[in-house]
C-alpha atoms as a PDB file:
ATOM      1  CA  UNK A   1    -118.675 343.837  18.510  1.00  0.00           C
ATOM      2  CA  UNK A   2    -118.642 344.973  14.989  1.00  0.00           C
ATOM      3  CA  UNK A   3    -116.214 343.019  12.653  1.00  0.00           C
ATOM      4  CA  UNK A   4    -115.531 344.767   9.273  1.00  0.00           C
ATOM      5  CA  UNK A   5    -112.232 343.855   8.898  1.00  0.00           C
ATOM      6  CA  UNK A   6    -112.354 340.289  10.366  1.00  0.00           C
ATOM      7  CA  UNK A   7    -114.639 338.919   7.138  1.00  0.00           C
ATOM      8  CA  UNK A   8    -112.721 339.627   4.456  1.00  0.00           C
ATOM      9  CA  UNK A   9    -109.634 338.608   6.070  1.00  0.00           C
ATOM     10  CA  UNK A  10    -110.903 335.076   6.550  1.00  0.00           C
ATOM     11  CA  UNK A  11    -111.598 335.353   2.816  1.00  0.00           C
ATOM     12  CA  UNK A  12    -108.043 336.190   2.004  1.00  0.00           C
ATOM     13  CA  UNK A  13    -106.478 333.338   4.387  1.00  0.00           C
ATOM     14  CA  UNK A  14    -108.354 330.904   2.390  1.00  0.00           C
ATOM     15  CA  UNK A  15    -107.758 332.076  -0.483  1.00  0.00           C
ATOM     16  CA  UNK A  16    -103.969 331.961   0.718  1.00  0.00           C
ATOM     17  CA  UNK A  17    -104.108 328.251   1.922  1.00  0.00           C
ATOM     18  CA  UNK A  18    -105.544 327.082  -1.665  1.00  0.00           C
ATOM     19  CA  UNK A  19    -102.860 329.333  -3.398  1.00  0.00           C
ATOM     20  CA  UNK A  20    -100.281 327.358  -1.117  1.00  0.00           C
ATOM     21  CA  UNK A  21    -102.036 323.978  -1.753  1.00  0.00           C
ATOM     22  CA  UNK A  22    -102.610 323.312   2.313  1.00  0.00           C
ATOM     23  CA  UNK A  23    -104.251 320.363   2.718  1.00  0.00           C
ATOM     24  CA  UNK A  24    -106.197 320.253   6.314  1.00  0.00           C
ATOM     25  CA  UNK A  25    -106.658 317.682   8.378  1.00  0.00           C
ATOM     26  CA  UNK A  26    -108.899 318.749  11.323  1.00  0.00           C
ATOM     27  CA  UNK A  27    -110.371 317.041  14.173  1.00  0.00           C
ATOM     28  CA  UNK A  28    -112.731 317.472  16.805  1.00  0.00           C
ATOM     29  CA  UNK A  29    -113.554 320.981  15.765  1.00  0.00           C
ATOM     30  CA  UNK A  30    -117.271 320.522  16.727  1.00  0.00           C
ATOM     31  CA  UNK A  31    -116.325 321.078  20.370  1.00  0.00           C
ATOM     32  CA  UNK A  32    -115.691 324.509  19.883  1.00  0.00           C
ATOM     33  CA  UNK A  33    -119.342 325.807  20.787  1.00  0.00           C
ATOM     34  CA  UNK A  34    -121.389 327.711  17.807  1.00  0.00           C
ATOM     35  CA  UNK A  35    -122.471 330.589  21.114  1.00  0.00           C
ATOM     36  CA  UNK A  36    -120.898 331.825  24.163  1.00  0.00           C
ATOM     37  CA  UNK A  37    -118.045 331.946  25.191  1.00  0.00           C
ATOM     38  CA  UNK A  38    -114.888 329.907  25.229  1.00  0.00           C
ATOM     39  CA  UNK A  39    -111.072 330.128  25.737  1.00  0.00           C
ATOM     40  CA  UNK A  40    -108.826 328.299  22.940  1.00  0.00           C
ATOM     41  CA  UNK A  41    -105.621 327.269  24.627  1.00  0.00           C
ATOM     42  CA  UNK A  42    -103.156 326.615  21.640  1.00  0.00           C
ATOM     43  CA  UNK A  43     -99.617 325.141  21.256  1.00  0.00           C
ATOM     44  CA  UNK A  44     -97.316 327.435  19.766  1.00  0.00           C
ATOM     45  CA  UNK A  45     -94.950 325.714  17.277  1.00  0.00           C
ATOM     46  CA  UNK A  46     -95.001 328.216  14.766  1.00  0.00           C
ATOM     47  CA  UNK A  47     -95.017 332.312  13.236  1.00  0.00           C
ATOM     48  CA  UNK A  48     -98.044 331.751  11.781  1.00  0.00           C
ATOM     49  CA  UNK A  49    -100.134 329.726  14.058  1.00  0.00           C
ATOM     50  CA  UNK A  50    -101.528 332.480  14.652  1.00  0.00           C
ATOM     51  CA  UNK A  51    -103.307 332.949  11.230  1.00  0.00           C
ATOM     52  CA  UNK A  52    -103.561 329.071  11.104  1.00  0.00           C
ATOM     53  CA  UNK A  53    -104.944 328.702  15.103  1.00  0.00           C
ATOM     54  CA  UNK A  54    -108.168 330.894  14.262  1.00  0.00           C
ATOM     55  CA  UNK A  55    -109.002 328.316  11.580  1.00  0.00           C
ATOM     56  CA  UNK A  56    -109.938 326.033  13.899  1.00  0.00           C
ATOM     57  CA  UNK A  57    -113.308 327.808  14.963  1.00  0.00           C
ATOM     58  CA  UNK A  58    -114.064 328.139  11.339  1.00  0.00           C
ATOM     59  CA  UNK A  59    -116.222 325.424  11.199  1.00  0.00           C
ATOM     60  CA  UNK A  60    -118.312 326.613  14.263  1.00  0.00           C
ATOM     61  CA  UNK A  61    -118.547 330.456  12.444  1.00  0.00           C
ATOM     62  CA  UNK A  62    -116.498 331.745  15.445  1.00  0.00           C
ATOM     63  CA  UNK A  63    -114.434 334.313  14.993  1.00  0.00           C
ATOM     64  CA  UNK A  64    -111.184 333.942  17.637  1.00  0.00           C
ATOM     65  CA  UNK A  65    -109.381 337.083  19.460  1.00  0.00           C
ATOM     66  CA  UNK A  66    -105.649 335.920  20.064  1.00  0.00           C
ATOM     67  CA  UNK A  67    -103.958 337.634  23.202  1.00  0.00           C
ATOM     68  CA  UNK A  68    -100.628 338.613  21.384  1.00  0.00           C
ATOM     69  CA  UNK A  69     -97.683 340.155  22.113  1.00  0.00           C
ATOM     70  CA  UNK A  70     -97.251 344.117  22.069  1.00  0.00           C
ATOM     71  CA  UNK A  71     -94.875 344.553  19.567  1.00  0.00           C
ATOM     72  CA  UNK A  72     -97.455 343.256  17.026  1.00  0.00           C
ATOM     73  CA  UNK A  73     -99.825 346.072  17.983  1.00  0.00           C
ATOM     74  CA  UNK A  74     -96.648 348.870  18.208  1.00  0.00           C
ATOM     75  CA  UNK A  75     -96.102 347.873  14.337  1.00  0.00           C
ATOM     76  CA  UNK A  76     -96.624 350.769  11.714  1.00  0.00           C
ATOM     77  CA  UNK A  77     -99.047 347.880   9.621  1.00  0.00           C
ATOM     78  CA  UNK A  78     -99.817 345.035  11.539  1.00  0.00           C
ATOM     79  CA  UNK A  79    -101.137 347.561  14.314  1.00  0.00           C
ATOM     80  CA  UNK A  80    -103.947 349.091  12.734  1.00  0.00           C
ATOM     81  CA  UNK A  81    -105.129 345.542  11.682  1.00  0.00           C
ATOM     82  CA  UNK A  82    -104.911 343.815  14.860  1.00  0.00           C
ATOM     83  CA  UNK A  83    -106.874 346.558  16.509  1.00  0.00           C
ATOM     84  CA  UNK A  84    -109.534 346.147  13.775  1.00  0.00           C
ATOM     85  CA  UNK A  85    -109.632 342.437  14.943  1.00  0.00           C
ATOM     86  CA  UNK A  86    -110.090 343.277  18.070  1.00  0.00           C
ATOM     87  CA  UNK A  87    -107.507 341.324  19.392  1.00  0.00           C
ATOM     88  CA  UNK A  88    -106.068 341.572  22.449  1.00  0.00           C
ATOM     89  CA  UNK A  89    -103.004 343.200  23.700  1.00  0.00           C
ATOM     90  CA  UNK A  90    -100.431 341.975  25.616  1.00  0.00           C
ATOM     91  CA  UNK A  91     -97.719 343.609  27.456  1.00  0.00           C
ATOM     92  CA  UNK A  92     -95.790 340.888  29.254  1.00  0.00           C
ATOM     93  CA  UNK A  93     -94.426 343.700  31.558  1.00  0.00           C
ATOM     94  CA  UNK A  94     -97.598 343.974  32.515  1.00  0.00           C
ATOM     95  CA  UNK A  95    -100.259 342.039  31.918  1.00  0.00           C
ATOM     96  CA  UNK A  96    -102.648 342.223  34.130  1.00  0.00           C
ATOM     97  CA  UNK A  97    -104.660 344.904  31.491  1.00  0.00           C
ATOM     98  CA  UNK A  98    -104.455 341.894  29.104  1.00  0.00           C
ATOM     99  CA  UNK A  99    -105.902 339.802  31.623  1.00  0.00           C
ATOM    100  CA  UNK A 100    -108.916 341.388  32.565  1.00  0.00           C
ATOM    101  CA  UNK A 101    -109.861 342.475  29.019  1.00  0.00           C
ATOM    102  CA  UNK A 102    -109.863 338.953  27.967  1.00  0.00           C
ATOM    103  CA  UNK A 103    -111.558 337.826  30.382  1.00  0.00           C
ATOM    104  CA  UNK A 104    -114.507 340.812  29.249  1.00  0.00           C
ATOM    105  CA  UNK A 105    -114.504 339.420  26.224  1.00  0.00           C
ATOM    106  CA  UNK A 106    -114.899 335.782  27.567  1.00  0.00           C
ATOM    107  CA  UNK A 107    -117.614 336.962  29.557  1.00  0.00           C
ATOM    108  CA  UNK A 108    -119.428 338.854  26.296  1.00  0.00           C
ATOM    109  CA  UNK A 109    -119.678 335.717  24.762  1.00  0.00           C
ATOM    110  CA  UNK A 110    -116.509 336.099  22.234  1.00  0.00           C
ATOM    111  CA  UNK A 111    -113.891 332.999  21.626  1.00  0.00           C
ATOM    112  CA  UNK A 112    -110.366 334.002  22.625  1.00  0.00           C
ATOM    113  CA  UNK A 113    -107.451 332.269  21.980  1.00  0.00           C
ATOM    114  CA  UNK A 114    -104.065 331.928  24.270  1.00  0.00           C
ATOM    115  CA  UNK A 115    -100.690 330.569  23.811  1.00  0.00           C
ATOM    116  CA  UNK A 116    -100.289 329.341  26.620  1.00  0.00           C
ATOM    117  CA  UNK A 117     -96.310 328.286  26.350  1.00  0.00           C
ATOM    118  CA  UNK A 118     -95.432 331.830  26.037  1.00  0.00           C
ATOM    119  CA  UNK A 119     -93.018 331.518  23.194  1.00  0.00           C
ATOM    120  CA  UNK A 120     -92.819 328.975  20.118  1.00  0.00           C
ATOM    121  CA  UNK A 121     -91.052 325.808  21.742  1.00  0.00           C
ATOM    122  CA  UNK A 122     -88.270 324.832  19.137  1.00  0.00           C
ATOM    123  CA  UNK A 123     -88.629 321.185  20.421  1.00  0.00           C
ATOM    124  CA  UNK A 124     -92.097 321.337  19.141  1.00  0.00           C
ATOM    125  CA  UNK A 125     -93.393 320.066  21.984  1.00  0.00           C
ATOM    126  CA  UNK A 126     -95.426 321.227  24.634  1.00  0.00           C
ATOM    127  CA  UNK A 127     -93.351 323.453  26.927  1.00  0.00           C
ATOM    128  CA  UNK A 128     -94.092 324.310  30.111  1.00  0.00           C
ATOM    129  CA  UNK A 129     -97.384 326.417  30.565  1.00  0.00           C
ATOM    130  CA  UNK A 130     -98.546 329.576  32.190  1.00  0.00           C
ATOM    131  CA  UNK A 131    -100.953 329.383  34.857  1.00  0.00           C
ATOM    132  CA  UNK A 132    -102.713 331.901  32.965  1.00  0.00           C
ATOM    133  CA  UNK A 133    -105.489 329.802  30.708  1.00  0.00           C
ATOM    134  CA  UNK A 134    -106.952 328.400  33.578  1.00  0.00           C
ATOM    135  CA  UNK A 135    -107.274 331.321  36.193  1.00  0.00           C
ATOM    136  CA  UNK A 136    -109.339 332.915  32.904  1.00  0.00           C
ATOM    137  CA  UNK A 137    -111.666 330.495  31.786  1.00  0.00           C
ATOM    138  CA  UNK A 138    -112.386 329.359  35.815  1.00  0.00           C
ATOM    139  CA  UNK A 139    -113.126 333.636  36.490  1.00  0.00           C
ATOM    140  CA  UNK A 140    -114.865 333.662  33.522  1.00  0.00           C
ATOM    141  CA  UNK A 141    -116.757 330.901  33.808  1.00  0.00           C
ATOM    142  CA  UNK A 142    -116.314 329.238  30.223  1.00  0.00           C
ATOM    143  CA  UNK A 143    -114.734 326.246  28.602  1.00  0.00           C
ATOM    144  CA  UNK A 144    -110.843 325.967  28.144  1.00  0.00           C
ATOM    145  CA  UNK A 145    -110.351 323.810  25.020  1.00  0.00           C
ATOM    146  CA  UNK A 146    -107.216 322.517  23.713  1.00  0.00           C
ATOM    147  CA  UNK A 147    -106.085 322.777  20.557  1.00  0.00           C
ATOM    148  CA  UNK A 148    -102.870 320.877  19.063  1.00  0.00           C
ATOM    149  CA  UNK A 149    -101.406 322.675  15.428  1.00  0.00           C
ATOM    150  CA  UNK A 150     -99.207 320.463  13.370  1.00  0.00           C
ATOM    151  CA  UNK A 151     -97.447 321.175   9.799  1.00  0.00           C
ATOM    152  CA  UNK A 152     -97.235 325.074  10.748  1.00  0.00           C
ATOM    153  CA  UNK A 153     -93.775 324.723  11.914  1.00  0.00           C
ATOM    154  CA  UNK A 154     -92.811 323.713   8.316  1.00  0.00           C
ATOM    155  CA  UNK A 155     -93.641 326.897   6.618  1.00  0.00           C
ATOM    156  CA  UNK A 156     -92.361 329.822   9.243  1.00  0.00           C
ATOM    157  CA  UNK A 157     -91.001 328.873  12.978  1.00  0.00           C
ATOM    158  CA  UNK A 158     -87.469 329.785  15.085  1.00  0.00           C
ATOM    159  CA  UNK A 159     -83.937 328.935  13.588  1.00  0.00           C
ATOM    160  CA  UNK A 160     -85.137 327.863  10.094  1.00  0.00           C
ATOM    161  CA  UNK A 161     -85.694 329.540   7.178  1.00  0.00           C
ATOM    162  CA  UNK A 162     -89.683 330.542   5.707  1.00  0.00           C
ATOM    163  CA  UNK A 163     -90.342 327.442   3.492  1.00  0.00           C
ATOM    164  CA  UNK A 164     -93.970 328.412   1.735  1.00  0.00           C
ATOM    165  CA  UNK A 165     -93.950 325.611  -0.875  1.00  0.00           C
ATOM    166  CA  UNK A 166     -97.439 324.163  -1.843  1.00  0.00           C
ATOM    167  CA  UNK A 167     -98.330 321.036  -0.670  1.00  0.00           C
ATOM    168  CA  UNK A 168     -98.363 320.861   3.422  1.00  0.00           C
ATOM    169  CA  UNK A 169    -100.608 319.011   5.217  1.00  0.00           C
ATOM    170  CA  UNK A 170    -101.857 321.344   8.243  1.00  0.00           C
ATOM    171  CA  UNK A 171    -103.444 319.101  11.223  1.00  0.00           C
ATOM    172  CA  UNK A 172    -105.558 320.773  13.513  1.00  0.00           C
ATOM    173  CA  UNK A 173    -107.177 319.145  16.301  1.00  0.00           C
ATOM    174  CA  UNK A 174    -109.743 320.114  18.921  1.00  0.00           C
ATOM    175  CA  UNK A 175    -109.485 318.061  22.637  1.00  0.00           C
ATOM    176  CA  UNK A 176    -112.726 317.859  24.691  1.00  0.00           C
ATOM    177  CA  UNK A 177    -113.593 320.839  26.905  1.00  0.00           C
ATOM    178  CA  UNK A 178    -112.326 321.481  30.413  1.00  0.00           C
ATOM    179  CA  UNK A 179    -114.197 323.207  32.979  1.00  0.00           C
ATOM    180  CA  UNK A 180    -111.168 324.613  35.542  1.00  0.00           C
ATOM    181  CA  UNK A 181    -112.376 326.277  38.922  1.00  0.00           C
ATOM    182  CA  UNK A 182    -109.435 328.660  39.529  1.00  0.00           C
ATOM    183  CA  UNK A 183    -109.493 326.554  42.975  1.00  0.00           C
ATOM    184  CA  UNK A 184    -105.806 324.864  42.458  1.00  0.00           C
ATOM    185  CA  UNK A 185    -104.080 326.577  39.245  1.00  0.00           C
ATOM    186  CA  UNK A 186    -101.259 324.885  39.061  1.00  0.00           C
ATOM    187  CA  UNK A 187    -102.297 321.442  39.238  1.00  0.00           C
ATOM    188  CA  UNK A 188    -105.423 322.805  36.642  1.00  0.00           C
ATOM    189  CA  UNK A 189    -102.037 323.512  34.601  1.00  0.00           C
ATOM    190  CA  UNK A 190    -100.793 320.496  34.633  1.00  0.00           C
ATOM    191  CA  UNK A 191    -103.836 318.932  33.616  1.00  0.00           C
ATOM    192  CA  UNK A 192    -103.865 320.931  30.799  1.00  0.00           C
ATOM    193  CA  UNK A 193    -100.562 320.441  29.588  1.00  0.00           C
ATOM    194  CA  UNK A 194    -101.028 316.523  29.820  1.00  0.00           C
ATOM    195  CA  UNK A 195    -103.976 316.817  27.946  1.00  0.00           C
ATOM    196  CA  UNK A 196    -102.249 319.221  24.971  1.00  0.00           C
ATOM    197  CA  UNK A 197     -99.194 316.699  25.459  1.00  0.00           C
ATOM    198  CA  UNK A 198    -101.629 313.445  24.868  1.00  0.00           C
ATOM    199  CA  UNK A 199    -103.390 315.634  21.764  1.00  0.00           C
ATOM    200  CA  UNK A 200    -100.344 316.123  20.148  1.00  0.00           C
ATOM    201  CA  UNK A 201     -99.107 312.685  20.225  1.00  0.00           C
ATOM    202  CA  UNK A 202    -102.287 311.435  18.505  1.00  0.00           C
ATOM    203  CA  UNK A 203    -101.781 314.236  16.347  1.00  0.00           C
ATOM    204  CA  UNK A 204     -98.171 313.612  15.120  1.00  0.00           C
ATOM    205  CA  UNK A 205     -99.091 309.492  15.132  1.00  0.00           C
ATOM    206  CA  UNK A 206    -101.982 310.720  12.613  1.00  0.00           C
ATOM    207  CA  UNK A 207    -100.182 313.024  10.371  1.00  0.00           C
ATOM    208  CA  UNK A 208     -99.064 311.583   6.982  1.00  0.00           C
ATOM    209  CA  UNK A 209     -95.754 310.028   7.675  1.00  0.00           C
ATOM    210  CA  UNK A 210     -94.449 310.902   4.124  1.00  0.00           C
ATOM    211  CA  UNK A 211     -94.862 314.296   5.523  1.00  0.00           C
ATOM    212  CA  UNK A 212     -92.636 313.769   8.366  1.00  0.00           C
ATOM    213  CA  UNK A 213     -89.763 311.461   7.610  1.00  0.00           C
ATOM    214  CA  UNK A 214     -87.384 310.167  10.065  1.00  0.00           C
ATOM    215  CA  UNK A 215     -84.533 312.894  10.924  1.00  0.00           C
ATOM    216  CA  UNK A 216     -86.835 315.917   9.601  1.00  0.00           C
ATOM    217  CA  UNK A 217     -85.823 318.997  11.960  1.00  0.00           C
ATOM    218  CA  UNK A 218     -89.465 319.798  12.522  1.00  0.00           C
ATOM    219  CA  UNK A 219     -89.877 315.998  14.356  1.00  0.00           C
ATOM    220  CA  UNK A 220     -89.441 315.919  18.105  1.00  0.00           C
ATOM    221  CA  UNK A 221     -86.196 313.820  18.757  1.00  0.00           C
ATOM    222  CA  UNK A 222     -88.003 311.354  20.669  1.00  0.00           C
ATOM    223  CA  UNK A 223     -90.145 310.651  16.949  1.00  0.00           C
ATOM    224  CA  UNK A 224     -86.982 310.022  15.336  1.00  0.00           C
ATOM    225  CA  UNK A 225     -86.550 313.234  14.476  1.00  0.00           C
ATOM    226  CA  UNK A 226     -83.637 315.854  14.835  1.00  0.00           C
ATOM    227  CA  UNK A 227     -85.489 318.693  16.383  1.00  0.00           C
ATOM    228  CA  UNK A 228     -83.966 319.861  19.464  1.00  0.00           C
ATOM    229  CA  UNK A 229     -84.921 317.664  22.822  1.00  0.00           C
ATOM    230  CA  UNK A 230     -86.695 320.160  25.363  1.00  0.00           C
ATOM    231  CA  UNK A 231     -83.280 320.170  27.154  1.00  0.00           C
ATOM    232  CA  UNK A 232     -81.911 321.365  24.373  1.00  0.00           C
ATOM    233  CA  UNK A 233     -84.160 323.915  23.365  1.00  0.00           C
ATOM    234  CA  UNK A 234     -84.621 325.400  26.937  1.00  0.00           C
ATOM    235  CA  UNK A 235     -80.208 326.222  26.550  1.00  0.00           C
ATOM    236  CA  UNK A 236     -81.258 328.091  23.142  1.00  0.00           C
ATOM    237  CA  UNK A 237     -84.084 329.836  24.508  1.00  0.00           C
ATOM    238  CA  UNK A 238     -81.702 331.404  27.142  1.00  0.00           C
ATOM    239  CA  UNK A 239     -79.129 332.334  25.087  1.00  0.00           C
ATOM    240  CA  UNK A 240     -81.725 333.834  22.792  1.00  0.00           C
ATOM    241  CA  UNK A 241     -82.728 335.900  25.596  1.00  0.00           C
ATOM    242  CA  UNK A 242     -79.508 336.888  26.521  1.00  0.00           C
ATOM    243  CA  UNK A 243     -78.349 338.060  23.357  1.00  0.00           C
ATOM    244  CA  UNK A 244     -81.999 339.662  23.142  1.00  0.00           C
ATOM    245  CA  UNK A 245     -81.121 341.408  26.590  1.00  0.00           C
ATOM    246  CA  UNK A 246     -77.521 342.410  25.505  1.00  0.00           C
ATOM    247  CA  UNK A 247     -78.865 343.965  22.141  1.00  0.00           C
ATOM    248  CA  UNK A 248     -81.372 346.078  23.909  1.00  0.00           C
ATOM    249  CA  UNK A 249     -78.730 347.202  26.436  1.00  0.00           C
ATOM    250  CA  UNK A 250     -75.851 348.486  23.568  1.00  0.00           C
ATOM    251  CA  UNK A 251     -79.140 350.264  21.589  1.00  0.00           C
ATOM    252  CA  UNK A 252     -79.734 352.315  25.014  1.00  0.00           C
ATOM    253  CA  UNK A 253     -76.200 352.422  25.044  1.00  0.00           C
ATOM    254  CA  UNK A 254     -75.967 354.328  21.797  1.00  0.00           C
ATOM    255  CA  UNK A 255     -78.968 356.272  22.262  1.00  0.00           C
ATOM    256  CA  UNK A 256     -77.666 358.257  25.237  1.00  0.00           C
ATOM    257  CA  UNK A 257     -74.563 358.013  23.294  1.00  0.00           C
ATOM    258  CA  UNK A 258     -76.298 359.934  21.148  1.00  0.00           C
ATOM    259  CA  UNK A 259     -77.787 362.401  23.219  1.00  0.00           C
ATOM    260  CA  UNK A 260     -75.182 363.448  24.625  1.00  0.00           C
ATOM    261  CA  UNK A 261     -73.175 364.470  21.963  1.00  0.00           C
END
């Protein structure tokens, strides 16, 4: 697979973090393997964990192919480029096209990355997962790794606004390999979401608590801080959809509207 586009943008991104002053603190980032492939399953707290979720293959000169959503590839701009980055796109109508092309690419040897939540969890912890991860890596036959972001949610993530101030400590960390056989999928699930859960405890324990006062809106509530419980957050991701829903329903609305004038 021929990456022209892929080199230079890793160039720019790090360029980027210095310009912002991101300080990393990664761990465990010698799991992911330097050949072959492997399936990054990712917690998605954050806009830009996308950018910030590739990093952690960096140090293994892996270059990661995130499944994401269509409307990034329907974009005027970001289309072009995440075509040229071959990575891979997902119609959640439909995914089953999705599916089977990342589990080619697992198969060619590539690293691809999943979110497996779905959607960024404004608690900013794990949500529930889909059984997705772990029917891929156990077809393909490769590792599913875990890896926990922390700190992304401060600069760009649901219901606050884009805070790109120099200074943030970005934690990255990198669980041990598992090996799922497709066999049971949802109890393969749930192992995986206790493991991400377990990762991202050590990972918020670890992070510099000057970073993360108590009451900060991008704590979990049961840290002390005043991010929405999972309760919580599960009401405002339905009404978010709703109000999704109803906007798409008046736009059809005033596009027949429209026609037939």
């Amino acid at each position: 697979m021929r990456d022209i586009t892929y080199p230079p943008i890793i160039v720019t991104a790090k360029l980027a973090f210095r310009a912002l002053g991101l300080r990393f603190q990664m761990t465990g980032t010698e799991r992911i393997p330097r050949t072959g492939g492997a399936l990054l399953a990712v917690n998605h707290i954050s806009y830009v964990d996308f950018v910030l979720g590739g990093f952690a293959a960096n140090p293994s000169g892996r270059l990661v192919r995130f499944m994401a959503k269509r409307e990034l590839f329907d974009h005027r701009w970001t289309g072009p480029l995440m075509r040229s980055l071959h990575h891979i796109n997902v119609d959640r109508a439909d995914g089953i096209a999705s599916y089977e092309q990342g589990v080619r690419y697992l198969r060619e040897g590539e690293i691809v990355g999943i979110f497996p939540e779905a959607t960024i969890s404004r608690s900013m912890e794990i949500k529930e997962l889909k059984t997705g991860a772990v029917r891929m890596a156990a077809e393909a036959g490769v590792p599913l790794i875990p890896v926990i972001l922390w700190g992304t949610q401060r600069m760009m993530t649901k219901d606050h606004p884009r805070d790109f101030s120099r200074g943030k400590t970005i934690a990255i960390t990198v669980g041990e390999p598992l090996h799922p056989t497709g066999e049971h999928p949802a109890a393969e699930t749930a192992e995986l979401r206790d493991t991400m859960a377990a990762l991202l405890d050590e990972t918020i324990r670890a992070y510099p608590a000057g970073e993360q006062p108590p009451g900060s809106w991008w704590l979990p509530a049961r840290y002390g801080g005043s991010a929405p419980t999972p309760e919580e957050a599960l009401e405002l991701d339905a009404r978010e959809k709703r109000e999704r829903a109803e906007r798409r329903a008046r736009q059809r609305a005033e596009r027949a509207a429209k026609k037939a004038r």
